[in-house]
C-alpha atoms as a PDB file:
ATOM      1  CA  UNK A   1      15.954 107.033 102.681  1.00  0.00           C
ATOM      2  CA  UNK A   2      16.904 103.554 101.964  1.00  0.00           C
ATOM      3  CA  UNK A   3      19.258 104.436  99.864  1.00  0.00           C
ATOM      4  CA  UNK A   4      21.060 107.045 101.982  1.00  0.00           C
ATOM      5  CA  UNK A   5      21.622 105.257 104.736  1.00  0.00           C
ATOM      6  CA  UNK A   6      22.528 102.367 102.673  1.00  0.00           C
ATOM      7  CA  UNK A   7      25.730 104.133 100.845  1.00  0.00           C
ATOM      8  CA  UNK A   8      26.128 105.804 104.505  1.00  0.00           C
ATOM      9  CA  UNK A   9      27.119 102.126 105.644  1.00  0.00           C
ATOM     10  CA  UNK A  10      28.990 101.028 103.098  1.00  0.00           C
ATOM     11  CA  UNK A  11      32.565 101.371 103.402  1.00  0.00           C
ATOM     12  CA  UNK A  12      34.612 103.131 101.246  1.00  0.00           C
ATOM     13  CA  UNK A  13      37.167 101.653  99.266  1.00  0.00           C
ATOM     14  CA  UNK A  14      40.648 102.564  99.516  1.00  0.00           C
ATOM     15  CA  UNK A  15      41.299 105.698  96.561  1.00  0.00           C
ATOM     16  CA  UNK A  16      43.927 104.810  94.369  1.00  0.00           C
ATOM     17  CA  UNK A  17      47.168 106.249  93.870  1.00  0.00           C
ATOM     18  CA  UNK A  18      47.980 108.864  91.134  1.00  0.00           C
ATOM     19  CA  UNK A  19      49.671 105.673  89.366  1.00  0.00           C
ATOM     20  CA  UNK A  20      46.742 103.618  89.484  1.00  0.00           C
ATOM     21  CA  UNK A  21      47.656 101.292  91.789  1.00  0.00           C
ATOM     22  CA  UNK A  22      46.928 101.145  95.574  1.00  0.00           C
ATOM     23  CA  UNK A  23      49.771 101.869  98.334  1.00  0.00           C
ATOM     24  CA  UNK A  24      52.015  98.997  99.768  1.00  0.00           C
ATOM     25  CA  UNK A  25      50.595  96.899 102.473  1.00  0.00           C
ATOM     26  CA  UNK A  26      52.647  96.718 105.777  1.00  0.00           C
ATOM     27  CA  UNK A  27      54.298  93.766 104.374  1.00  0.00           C
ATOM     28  CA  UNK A  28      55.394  95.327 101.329  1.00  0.00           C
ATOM     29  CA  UNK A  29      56.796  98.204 103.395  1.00  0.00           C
ATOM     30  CA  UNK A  30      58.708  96.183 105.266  1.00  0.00           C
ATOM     31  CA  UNK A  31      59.963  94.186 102.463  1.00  0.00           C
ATOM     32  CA  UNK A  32      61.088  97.608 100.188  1.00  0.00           C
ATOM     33  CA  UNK A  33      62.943  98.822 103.569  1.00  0.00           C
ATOM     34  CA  UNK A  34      64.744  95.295 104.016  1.00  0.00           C
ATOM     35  CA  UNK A  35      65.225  95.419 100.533  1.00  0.00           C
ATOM     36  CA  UNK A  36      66.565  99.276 100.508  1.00  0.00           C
ATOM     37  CA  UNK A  37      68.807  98.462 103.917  1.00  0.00           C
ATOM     38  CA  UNK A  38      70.523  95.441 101.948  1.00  0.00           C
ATOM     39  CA  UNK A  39      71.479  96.482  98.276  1.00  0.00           C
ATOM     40  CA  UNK A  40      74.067  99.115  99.303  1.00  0.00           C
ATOM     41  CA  UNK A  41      75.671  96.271 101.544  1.00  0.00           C
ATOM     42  CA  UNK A  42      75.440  93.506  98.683  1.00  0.00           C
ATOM     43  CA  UNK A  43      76.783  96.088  96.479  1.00  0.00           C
ATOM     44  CA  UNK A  44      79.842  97.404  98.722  1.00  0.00           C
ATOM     45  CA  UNK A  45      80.379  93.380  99.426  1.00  0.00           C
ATOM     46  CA  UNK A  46      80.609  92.750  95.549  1.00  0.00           C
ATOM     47  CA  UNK A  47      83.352  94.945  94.791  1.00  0.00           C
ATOM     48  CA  UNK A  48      84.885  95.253  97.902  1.00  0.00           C
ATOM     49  CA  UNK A  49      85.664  91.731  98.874  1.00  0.00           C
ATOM     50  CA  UNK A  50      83.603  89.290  96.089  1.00  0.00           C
ATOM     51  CA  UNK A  51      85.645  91.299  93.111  1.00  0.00           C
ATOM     52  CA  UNK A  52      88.481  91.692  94.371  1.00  0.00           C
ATOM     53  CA  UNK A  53      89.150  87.779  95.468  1.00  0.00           C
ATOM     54  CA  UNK A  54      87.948  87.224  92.162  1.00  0.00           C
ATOM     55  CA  UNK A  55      90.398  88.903  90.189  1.00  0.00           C
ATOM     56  CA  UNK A  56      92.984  87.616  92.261  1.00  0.00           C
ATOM     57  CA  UNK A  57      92.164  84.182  91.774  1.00  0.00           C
ATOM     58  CA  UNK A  58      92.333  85.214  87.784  1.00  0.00           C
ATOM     59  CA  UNK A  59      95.759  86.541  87.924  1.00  0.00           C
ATOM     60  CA  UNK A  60      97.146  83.842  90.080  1.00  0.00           C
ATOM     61  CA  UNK A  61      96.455  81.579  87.600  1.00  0.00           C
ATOM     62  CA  UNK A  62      97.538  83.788  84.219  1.00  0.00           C
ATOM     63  CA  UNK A  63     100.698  84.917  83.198  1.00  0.00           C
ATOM     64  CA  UNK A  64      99.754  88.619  84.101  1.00  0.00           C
ATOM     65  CA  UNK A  65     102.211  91.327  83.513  1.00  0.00           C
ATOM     66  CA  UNK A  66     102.657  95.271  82.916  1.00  0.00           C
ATOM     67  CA  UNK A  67     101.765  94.591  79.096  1.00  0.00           C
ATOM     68  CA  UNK A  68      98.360  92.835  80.285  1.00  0.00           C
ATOM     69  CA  UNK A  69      97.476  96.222  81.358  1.00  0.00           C
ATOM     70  CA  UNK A  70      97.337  98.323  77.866  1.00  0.00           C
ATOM     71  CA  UNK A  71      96.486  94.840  75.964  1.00  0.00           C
ATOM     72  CA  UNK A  72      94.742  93.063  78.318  1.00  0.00           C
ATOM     73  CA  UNK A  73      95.756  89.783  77.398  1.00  0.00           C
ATOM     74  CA  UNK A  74      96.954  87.546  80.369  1.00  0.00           C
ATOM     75  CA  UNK A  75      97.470  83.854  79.076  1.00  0.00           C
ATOM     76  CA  UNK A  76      95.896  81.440  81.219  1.00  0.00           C
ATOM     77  CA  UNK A  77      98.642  79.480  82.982  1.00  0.00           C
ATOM     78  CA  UNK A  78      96.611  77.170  84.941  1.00  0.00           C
ATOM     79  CA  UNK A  79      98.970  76.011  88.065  1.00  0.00           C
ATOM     80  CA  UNK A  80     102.370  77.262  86.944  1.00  0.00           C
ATOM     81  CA  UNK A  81     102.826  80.313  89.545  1.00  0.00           C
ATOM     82  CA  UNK A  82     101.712  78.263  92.230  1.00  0.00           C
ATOM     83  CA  UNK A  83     104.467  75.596  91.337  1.00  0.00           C
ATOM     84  CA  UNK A  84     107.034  79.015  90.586  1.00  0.00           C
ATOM     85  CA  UNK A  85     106.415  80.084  94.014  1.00  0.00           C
ATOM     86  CA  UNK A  86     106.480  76.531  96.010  1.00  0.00           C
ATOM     87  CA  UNK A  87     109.644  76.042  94.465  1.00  0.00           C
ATOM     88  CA  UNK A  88     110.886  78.897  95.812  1.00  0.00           C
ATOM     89  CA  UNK A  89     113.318  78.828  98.774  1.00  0.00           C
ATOM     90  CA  UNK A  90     111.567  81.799 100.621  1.00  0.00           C
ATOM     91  CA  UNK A  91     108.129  80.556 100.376  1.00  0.00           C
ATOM     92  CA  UNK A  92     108.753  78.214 103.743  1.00  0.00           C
ATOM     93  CA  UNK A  93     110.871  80.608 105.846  1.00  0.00           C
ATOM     94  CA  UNK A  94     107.814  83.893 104.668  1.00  0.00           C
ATOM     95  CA  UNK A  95     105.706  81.101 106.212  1.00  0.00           C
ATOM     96  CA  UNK A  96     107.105  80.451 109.254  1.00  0.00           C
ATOM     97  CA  UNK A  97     107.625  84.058 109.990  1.00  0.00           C
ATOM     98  CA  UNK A  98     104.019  84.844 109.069  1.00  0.00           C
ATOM     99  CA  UNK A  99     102.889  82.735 111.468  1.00  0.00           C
ATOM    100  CA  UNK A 100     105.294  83.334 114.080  1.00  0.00           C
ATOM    101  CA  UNK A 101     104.291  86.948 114.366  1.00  0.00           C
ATOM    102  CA  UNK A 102     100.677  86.554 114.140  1.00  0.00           C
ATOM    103  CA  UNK A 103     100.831  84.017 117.065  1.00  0.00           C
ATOM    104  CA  UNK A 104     103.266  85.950 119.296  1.00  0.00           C
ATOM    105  CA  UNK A 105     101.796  89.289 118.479  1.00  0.00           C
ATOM    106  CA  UNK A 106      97.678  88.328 118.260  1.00  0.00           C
ATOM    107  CA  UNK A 107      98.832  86.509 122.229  1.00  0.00           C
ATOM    108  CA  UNK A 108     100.588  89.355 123.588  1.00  0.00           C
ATOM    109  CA  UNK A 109      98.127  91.452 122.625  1.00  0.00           C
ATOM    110  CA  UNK A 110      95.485  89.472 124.173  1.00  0.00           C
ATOM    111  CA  UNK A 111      97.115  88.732 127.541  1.00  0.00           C
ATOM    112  CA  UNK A 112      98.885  92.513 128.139  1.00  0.00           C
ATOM    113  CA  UNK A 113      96.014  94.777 126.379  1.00  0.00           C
ATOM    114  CA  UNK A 114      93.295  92.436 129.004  1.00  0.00           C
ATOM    115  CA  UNK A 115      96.115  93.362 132.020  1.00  0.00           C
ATOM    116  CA  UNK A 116      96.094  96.820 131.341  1.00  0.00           C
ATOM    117  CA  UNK A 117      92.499  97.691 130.169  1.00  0.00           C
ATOM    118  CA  UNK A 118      91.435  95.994 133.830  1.00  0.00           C
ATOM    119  CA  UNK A 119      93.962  98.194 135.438  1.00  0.00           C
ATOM    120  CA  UNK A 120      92.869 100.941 133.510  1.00  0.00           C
ATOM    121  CA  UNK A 121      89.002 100.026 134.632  1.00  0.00           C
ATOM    122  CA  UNK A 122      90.087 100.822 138.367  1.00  0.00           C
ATOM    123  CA  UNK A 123      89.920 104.545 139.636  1.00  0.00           C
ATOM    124  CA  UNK A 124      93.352 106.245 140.414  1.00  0.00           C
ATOM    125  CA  UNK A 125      95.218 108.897 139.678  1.00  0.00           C
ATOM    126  CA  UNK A 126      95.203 109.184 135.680  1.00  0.00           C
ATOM    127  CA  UNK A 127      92.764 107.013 134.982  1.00  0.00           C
ATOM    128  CA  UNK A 128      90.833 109.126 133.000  1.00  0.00           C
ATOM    129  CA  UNK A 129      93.171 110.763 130.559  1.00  0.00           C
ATOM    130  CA  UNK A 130      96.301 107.767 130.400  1.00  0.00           C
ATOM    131  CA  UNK A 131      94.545 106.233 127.996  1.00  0.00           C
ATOM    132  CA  UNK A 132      93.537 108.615 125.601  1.00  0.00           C
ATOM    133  CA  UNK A 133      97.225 108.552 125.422  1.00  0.00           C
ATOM    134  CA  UNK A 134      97.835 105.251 124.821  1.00  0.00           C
ATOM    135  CA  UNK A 135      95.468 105.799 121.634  1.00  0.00           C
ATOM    136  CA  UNK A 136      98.375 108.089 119.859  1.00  0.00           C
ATOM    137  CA  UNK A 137     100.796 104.852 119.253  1.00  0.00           C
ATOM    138  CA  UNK A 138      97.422 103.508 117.215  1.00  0.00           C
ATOM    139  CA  UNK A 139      96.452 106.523 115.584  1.00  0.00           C
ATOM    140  CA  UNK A 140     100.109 107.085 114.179  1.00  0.00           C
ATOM    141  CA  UNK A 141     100.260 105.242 110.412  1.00  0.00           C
ATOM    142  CA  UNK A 142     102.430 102.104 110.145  1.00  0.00           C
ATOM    143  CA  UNK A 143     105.075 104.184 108.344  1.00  0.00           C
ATOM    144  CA  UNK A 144     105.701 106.345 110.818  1.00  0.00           C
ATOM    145  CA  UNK A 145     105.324 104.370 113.500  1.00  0.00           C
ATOM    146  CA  UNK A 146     108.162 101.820 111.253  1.00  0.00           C
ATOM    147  CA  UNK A 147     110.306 105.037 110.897  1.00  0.00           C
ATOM    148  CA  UNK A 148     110.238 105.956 114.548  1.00  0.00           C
ATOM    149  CA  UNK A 149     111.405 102.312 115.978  1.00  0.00           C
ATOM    150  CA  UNK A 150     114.156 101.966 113.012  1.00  0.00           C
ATOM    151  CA  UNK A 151     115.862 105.281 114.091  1.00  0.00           C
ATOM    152  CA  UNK A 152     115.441 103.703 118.365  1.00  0.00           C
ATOM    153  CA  UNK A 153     116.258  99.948 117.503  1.00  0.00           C
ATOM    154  CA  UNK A 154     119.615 101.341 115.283  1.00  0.00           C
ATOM    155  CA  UNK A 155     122.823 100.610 116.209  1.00  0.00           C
ATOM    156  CA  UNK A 156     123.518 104.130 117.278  1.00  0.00           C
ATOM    157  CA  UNK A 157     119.882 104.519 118.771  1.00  0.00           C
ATOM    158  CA  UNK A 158     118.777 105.506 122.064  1.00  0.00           C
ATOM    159  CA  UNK A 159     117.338 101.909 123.236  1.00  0.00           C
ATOM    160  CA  UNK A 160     121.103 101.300 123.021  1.00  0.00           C
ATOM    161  CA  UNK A 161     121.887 104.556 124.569  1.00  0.00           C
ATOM    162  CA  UNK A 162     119.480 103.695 127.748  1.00  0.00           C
ATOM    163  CA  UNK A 163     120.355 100.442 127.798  1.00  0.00           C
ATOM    164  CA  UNK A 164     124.470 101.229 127.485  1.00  0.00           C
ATOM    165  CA  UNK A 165     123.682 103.594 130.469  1.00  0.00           C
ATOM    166  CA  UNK A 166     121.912 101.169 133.026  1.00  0.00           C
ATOM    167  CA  UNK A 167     124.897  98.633 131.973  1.00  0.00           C
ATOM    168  CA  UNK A 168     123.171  96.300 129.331  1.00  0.00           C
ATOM    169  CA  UNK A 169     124.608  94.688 126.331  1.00  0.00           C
ATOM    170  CA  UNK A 170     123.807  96.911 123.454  1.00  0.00           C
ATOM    171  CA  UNK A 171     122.716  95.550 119.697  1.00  0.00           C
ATOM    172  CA  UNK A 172     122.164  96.709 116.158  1.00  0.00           C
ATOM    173  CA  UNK A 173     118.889  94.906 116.910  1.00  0.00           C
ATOM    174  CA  UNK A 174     116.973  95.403 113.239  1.00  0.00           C
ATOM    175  CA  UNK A 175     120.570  94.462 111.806  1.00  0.00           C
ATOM    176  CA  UNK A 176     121.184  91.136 113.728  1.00  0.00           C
ATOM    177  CA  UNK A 177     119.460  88.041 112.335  1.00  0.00           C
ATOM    178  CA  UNK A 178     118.865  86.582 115.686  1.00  0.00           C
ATOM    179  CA  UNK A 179     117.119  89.856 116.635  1.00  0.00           C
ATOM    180  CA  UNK A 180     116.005  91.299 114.023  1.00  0.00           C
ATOM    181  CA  UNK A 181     112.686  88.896 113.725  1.00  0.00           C
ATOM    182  CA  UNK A 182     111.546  89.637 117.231  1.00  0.00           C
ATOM    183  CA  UNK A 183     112.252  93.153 117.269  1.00  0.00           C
ATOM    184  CA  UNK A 184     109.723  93.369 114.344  1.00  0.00           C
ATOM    185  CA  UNK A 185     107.142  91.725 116.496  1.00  0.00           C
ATOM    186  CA  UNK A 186     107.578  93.877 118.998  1.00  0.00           C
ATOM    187  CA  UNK A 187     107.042  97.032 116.820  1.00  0.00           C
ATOM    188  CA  UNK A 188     103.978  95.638 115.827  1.00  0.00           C
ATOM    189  CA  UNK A 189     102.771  94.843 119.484  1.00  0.00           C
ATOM    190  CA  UNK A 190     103.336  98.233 120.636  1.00  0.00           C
ATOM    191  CA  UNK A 191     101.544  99.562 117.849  1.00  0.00           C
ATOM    192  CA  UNK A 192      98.778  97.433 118.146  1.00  0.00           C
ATOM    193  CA  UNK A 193      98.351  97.477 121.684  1.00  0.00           C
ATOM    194  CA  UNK A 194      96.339 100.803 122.568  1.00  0.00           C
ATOM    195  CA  UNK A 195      93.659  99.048 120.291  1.00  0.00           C
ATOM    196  CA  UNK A 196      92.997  96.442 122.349  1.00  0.00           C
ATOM    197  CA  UNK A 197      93.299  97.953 125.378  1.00  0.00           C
ATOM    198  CA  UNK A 198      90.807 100.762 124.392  1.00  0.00           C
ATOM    199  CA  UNK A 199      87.977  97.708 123.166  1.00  0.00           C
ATOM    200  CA  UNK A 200      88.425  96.492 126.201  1.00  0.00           C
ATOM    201  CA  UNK A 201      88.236  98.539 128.525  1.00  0.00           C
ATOM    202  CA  UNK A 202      85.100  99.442 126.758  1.00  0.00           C
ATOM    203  CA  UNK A 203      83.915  96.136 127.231  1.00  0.00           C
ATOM    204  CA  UNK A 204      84.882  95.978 130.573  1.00  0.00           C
ATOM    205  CA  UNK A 205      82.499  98.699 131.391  1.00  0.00           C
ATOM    206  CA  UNK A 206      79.432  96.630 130.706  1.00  0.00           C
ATOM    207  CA  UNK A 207      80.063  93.847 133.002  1.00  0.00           C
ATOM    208  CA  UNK A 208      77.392  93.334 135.543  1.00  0.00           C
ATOM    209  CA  UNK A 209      78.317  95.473 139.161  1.00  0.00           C
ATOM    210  CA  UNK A 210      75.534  93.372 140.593  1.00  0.00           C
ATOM    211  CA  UNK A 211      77.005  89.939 139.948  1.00  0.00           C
ATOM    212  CA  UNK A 212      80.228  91.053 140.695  1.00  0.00           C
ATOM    213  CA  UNK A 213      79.090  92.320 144.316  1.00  0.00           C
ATOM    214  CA  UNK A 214      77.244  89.294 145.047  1.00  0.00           C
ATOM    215  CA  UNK A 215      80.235  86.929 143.662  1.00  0.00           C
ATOM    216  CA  UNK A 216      82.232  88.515 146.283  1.00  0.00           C
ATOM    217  CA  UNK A 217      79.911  88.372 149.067  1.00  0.00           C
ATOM    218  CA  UNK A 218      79.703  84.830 147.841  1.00  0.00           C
ATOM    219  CA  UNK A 219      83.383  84.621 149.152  1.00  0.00           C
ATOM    220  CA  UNK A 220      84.152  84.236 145.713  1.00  0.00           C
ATOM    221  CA  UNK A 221      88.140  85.277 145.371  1.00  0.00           C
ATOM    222  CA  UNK A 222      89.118  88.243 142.617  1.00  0.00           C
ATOM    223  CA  UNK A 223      90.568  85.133 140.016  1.00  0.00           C
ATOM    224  CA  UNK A 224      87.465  83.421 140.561  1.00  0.00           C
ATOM    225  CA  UNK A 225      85.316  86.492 139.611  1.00  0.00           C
ATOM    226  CA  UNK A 226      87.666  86.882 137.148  1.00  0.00           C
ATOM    227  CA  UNK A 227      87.302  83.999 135.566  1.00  0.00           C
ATOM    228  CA  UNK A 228      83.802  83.062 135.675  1.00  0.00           C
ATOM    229  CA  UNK A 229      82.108  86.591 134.952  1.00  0.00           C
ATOM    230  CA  UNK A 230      84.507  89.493 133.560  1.00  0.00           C
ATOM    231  CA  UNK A 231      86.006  86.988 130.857  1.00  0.00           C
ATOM    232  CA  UNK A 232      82.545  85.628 129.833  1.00  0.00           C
ATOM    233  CA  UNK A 233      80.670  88.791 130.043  1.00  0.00           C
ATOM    234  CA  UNK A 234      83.584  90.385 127.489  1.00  0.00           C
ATOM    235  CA  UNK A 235      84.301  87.246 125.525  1.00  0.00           C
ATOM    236  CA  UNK A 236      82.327  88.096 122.554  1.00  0.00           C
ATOM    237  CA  UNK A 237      84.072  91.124 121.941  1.00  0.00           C
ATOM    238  CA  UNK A 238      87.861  89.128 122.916  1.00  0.00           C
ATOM    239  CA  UNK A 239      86.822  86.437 119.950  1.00  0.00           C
ATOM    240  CA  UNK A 240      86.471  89.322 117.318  1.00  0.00           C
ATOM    241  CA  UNK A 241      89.380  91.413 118.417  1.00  0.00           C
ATOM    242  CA  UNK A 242      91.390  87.949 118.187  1.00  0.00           C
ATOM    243  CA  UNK A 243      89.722  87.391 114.602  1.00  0.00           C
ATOM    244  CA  UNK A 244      90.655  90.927 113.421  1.00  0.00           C
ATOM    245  CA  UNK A 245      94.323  91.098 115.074  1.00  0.00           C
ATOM    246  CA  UNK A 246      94.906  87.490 113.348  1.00  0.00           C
ATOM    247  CA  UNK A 247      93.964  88.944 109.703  1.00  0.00           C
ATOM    248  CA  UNK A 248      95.155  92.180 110.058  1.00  0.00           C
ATOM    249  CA  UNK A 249      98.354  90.677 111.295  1.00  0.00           C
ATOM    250  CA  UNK A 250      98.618  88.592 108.715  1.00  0.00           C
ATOM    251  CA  UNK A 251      98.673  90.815 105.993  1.00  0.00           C
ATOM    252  CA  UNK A 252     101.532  92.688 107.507  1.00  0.00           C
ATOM    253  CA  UNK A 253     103.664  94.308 104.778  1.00  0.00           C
ATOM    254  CA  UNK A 254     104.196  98.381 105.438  1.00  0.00           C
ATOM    255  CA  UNK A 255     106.095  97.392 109.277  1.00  0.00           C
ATOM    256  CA  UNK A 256     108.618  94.986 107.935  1.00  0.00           C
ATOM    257  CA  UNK A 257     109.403  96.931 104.427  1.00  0.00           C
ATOM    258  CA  UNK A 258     109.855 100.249 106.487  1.00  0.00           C
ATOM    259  CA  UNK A 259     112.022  98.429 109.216  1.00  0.00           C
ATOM    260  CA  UNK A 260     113.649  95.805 107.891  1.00  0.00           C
ATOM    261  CA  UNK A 261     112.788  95.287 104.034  1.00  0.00           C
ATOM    262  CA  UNK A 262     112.903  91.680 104.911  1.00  0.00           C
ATOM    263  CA  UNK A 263     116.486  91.253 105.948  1.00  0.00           C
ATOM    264  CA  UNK A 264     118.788  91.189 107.240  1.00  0.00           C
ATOM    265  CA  UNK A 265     119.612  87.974 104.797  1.00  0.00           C
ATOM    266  CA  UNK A 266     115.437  87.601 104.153  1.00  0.00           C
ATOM    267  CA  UNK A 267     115.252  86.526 108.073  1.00  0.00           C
ATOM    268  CA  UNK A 268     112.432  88.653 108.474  1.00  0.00           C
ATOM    269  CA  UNK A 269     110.481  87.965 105.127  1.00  0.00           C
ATOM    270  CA  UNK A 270     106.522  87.885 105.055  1.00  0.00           C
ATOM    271  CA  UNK A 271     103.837  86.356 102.675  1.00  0.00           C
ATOM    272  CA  UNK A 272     102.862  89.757 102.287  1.00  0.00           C
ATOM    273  CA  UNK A 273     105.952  91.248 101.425  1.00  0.00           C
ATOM    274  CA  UNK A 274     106.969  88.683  98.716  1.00  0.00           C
ATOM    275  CA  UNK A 275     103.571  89.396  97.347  1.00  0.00           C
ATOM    276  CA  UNK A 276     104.509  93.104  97.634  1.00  0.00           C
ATOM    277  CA  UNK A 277     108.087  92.251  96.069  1.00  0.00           C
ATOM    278  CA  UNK A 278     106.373  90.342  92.867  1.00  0.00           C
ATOM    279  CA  UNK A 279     103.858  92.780  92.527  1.00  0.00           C
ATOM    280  CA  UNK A 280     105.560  95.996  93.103  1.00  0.00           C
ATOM    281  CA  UNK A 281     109.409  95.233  92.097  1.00  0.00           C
ATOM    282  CA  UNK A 282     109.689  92.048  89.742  1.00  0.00           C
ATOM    283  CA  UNK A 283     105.951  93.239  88.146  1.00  0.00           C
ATOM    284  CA  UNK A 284     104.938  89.328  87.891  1.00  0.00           C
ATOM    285  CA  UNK A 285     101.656  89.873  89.085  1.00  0.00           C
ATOM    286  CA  UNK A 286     100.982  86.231  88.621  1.00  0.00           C
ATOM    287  CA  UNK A 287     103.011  85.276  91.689  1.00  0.00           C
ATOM    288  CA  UNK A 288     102.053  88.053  93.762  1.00  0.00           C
ATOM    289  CA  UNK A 289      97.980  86.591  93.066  1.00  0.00           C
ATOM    290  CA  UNK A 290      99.491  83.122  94.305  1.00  0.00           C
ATOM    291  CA  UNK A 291     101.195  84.213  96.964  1.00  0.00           C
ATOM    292  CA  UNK A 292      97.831  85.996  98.181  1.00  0.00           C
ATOM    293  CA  UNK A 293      95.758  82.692  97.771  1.00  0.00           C
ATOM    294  CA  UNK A 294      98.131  81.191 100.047  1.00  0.00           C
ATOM    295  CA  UNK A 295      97.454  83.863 102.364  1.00  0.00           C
ATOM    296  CA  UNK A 296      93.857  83.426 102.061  1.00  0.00           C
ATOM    297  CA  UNK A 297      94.067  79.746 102.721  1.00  0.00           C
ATOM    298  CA  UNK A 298      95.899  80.407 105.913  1.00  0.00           C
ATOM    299  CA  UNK A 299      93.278  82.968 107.305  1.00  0.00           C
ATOM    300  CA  UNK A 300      90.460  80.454 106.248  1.00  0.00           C
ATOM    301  CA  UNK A 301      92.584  77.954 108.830  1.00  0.00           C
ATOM    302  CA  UNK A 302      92.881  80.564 111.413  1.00  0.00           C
ATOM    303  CA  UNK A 303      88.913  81.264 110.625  1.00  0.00           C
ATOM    304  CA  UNK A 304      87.615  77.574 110.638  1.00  0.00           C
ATOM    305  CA  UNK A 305      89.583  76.769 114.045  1.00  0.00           C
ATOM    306  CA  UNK A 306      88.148  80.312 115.869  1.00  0.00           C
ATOM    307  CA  UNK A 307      84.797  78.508 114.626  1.00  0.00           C
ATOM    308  CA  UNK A 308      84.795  75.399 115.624  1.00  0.00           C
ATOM    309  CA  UNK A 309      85.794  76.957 119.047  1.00  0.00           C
ATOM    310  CA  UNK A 310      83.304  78.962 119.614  1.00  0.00           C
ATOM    311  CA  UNK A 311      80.294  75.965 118.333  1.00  0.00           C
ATOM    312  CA  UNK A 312      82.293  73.695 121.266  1.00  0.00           C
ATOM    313  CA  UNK A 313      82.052  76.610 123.758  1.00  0.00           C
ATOM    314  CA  UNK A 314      78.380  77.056 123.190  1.00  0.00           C
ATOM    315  CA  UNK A 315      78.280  73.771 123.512  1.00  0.00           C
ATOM    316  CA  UNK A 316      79.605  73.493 126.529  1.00  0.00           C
ATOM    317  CA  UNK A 317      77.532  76.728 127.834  1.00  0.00           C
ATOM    318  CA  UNK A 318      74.046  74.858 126.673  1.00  0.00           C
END
């Protein structure tokens, strides 16, 4: 009887597995899961962004050409395509363009897409369906959308042909070097705009009715309400659109080689598209490496300043 009651009380031990081994503790679940979540995400970093800057950090510093790719031999060249390209004459006007359109587009973009995705957050006539609409400008391919504007902006075009019949000076605007530039931008605004606008409205959505209702009852004005709970309640999602825009901007190459191929006289050259032009035309794939390096230095200024903005706004917040 002793005995009975004795093995009746005494717990059992957990059976092992078929392997030997007992299962995973909570813990160790956890752990395998976190574990399982992360690899494909280390892996699609690796050799989608880690390899990649990699390699072009190797060729902008070999003398890589077509031959490299049946021999693969690429001689190491140290600085020399970095000093081939700096002494170039279009290294500082691809510059100043770069930037030019990333600042004037990326702040259009901001200002009109936040205009119209708050007019497009009010209830009226065609609210509902105007801007699914505004999405086909965005869904169209750069390519086309290049095609499209060349044919308009031509010197024979209809912009010219509307603007000839309201009495306005006419232009062969992509032609012009004092037009050309900013016509380029503003292919690339209208292109990009339904994006933002769409994020944002979206955005715009999920700001607080409550403390909008009681700001106004508050005798708070519609700037005020504006400013102190629509743009913080949707600033998160502003900074990253503004982070995106900037790099995606940035590497513009397929707008200005279908509109302008970087003329008239290289007025409208890009980094991208003498990185395009070494890579794809001269085949001195050493330059076109250097010239991206130089691109990735600029984007790590954009990103350190959109940084140390945001720490000094939370900052200020705390």
């Amino acid at each position: 009887m002793t005995t009975s009651a004795t093995r009746a009380t005494t717990p059992r031990r957990p059976e092992p597995t078929r392997s030997g081994r007992r299962g995973l503790s909570l813990s160790g679940r956890t752990k395998a899961e976190l574990v399982g979540f992360l690899v494909p995400a280390i892996v699609f970093f690796a050799l989608c962004f880690v390899f990649p800057l990699g390699y072009g950090v190797y060729m902008s510093t070999t003398d890589f050409t077509t031959g490299t790719f049946f021999t693969g031999e690429a001689p190491f060249v140290g600085l020399d395509n970095f000093v081939h390209i700096f002494s170039s004459p279009l290294l500082g006007k691809a510059i100043v363009n770069t930037l030019l359109i990333t600042i004037v587009s990326v702040t259009v973009e901001l200002v009109v897409g936040f205009a119209l995705a708050l007019h497009f957050n009010r209830r009226f006539p065609g609210s509902r369906w105007l801007p699914m609409l505004l999405l086909i400008p965005w869904l169209l391919p750069a390519v086309v959308v290049g095609t499209i504007w060349k044919w308009l902006l031509s010197g024979d075009g209809a912009v010219n042909d509307v603007l000839h019949a309201i009495g306005l000076p006419t232009n062969a605007w992509l032609a012009d070097p004092a037009t050309a530039l900013w016509a380029v931008i503003a292919v690339s605004i209208w292109g990009a705009l339904p994006y933002w606008v769409t994020i944002l409205g979206a955005a715009l959505k999920q700001v607080p009715d409550d403390q909008l209702e009681a700001a106004q009852l508050d005798g708070a004005g519609a700037w005020k309400r504006l400013v102190y709970i629509v743009v913080p309640s949707v600033w998160p999602v502003i900074s990253v659109l503004v982070v995106m825009s900037i790099v995606y901007t940035l590497l513009i190459v397929d707008l200005v080689l279908v509109l302008t191929q970087g003329g008239p006289a290289d007025n409208t050259v890009t980094l991208g598209l003498l990185s395009y032009r070494s890579a794809f035309q001269l085949f001195e794939f050493g330059d076109a490496g250097a010239y991206g390096m130089v691109l990735l230095v600029i984007s790590l200024g954009f990103a350190g300043v959109y940084t140390w903005l945001s720490r000094r706004g939370e900052r200020r917040q705390s």
